[in-house]
N, C-alpha and C. Protein backbone atom coordinates (compact mmCIF):
# COMPACT_ATOMS: atom_id res chain seq x y z
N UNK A 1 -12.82 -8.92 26.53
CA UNK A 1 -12.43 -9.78 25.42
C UNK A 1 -11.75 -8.93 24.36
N UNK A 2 -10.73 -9.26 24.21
CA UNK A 2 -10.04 -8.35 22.96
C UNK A 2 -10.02 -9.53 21.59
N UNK A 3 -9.83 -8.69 20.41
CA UNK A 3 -10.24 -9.34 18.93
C UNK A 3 -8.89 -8.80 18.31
N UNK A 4 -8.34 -9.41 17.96
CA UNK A 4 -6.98 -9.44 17.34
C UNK A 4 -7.25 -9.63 15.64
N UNK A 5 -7.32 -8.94 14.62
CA UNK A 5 -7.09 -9.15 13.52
C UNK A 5 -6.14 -8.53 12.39
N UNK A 6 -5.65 -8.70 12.06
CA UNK A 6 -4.71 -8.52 10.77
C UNK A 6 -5.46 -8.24 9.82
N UNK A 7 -5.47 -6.93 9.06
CA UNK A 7 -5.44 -6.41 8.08
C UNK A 7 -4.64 -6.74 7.08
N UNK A 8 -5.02 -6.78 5.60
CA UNK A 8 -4.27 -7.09 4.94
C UNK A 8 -4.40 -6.33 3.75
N UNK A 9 -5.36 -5.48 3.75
CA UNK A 9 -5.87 -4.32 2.61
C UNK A 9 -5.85 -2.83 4.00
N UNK A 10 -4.88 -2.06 3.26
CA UNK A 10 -4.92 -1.06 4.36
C UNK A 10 -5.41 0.05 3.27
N UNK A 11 -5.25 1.57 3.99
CA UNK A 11 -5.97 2.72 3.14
C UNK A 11 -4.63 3.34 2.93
N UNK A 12 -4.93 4.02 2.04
CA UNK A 12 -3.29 4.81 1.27
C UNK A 12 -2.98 5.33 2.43
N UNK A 13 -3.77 6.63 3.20
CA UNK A 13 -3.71 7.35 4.42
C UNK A 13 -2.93 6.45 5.55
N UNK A 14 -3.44 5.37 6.44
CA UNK A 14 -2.76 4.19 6.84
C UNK A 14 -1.27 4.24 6.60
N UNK A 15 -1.24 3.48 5.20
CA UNK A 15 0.50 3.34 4.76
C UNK A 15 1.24 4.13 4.71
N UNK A 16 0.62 5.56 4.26
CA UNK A 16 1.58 6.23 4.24
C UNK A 16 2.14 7.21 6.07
N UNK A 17 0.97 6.54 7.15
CA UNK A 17 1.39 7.00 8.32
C UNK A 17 2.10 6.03 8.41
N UNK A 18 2.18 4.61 8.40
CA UNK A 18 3.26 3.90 8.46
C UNK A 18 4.57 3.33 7.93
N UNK A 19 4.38 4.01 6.48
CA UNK A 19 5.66 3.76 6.14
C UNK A 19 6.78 5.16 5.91
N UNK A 20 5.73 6.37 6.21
CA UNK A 20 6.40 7.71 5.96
C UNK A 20 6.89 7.94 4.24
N UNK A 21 6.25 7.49 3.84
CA UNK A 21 5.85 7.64 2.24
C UNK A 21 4.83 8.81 2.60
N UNK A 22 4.65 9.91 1.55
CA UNK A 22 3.85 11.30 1.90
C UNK A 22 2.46 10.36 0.48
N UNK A 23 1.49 10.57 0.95
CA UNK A 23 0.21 10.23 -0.01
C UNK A 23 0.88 11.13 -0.81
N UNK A 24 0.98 12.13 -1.89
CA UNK A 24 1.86 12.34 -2.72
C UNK A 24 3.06 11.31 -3.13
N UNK A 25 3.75 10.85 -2.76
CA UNK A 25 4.60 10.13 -3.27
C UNK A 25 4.17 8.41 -3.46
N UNK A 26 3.11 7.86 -2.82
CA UNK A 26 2.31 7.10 -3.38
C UNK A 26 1.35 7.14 -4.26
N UNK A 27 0.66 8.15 -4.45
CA UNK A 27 -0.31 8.51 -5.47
C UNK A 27 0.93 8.36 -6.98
N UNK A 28 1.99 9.26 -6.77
CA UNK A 28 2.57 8.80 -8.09
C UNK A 28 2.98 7.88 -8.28
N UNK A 29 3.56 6.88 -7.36
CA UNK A 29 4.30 5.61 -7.40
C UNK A 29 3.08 4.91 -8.55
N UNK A 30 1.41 5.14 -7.99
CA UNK A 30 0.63 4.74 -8.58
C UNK A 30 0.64 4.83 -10.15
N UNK A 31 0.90 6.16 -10.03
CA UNK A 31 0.18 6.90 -11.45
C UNK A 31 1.27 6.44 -12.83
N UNK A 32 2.68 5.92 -12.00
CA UNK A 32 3.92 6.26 -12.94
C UNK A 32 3.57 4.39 -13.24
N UNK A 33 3.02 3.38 -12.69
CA UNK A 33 2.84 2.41 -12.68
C UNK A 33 3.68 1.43 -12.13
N UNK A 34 4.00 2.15 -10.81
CA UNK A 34 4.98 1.24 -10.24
C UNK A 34 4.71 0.55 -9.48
N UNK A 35 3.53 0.60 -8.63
CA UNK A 35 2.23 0.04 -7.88
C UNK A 35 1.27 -0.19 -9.08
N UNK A 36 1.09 -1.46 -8.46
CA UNK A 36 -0.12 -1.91 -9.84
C UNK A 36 -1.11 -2.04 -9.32
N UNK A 37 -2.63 -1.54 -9.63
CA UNK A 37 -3.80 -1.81 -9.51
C UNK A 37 -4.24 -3.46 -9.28
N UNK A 38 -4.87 -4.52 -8.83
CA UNK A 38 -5.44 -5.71 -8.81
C UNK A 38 -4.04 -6.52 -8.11
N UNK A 39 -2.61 -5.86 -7.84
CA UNK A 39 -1.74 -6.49 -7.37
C UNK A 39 -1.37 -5.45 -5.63
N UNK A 40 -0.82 -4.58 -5.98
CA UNK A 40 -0.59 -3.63 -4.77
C UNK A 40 -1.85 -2.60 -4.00
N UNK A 41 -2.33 -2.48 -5.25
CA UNK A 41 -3.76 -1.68 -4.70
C UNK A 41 -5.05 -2.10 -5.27
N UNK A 42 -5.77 -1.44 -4.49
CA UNK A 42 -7.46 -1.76 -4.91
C UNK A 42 -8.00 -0.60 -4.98
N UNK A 43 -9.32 -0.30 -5.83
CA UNK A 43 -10.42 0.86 -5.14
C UNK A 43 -11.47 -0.13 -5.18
N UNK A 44 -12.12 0.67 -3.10
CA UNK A 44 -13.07 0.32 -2.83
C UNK A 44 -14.26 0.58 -3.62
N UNK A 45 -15.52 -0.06 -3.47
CA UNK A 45 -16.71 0.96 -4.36
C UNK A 45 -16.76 2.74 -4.17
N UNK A 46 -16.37 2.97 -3.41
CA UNK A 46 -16.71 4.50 -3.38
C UNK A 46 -15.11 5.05 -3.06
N UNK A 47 -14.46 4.23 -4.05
CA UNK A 47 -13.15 4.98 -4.46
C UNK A 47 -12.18 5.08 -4.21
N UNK A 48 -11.82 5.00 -2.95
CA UNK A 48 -10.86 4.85 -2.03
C UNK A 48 -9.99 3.78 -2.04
N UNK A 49 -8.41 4.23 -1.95
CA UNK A 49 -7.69 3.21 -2.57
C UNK A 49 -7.15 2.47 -1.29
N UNK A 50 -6.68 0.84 -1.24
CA UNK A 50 -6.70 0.28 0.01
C UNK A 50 -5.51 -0.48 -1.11
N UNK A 51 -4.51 -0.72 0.46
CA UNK A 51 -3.00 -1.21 -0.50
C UNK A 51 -3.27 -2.82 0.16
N UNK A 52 -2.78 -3.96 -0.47
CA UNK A 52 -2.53 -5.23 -0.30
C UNK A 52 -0.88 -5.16 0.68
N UNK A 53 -0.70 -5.15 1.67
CA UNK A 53 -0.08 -5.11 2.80
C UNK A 53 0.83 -6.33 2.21
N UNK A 54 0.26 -7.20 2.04
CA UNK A 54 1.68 -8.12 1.18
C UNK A 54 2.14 -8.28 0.80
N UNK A 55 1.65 -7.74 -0.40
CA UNK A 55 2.02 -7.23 -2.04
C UNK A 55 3.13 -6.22 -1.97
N UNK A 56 2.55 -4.89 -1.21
CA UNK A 56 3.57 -3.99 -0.56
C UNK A 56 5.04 -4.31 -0.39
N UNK A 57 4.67 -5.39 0.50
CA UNK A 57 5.92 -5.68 1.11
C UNK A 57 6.96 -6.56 0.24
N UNK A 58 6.50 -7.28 -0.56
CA UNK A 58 7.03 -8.37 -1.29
C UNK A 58 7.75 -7.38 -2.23
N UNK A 59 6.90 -6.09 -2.61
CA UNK A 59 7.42 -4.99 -3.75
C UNK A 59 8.60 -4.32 -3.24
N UNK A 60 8.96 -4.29 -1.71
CA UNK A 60 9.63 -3.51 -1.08
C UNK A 60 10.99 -4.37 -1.18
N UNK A 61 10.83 -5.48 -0.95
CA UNK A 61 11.85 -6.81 -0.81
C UNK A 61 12.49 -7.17 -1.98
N UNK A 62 11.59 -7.11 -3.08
CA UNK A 62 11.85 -7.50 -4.16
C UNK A 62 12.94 -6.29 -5.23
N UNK A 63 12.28 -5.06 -4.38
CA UNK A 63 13.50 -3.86 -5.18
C UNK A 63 14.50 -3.47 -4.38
N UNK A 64 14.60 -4.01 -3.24
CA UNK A 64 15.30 -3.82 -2.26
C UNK A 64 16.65 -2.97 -2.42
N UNK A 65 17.50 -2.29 -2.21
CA UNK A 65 18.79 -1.60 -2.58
C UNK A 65 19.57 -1.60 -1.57
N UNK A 66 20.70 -2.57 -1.42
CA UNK A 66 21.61 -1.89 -0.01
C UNK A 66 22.15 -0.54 -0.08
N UNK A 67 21.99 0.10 1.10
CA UNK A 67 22.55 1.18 1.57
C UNK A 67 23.90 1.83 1.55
């Protein structure tokens, strides 16, 4: 039996293997306030920051820049 679920709060570590963003360059995205806390990210109780996978993306779409 396989269990198929979608995540929708991932871990900084996570995103940044998948989007090739270096945890450095998300930690500041954080810090400079370009990722917002209660919208793009969360901390779990014991700290750890987990990104809103939607939010993400909507942020990505929304600043979008052609090439």
């Amino acid at each position: 039996m396989s269990i198929n679920i979608a995540l929708k709060l991932i871990t900084l570590k996570k995103l940044a293997d998948e989007t090739g963003y270096s945890p450095g360059a998300l930690h500041k995205k954080i810090h400079d306030g370009v990722l917002r806390e209660g919208l793009h990210y969360f901390r779990s109780p014991d700290g750890r920051i987990h990104f809103n996978i939607e939010e993400y993306e909507k942020w990505i779409r929304t600043n979008y820049r052609q090439a």
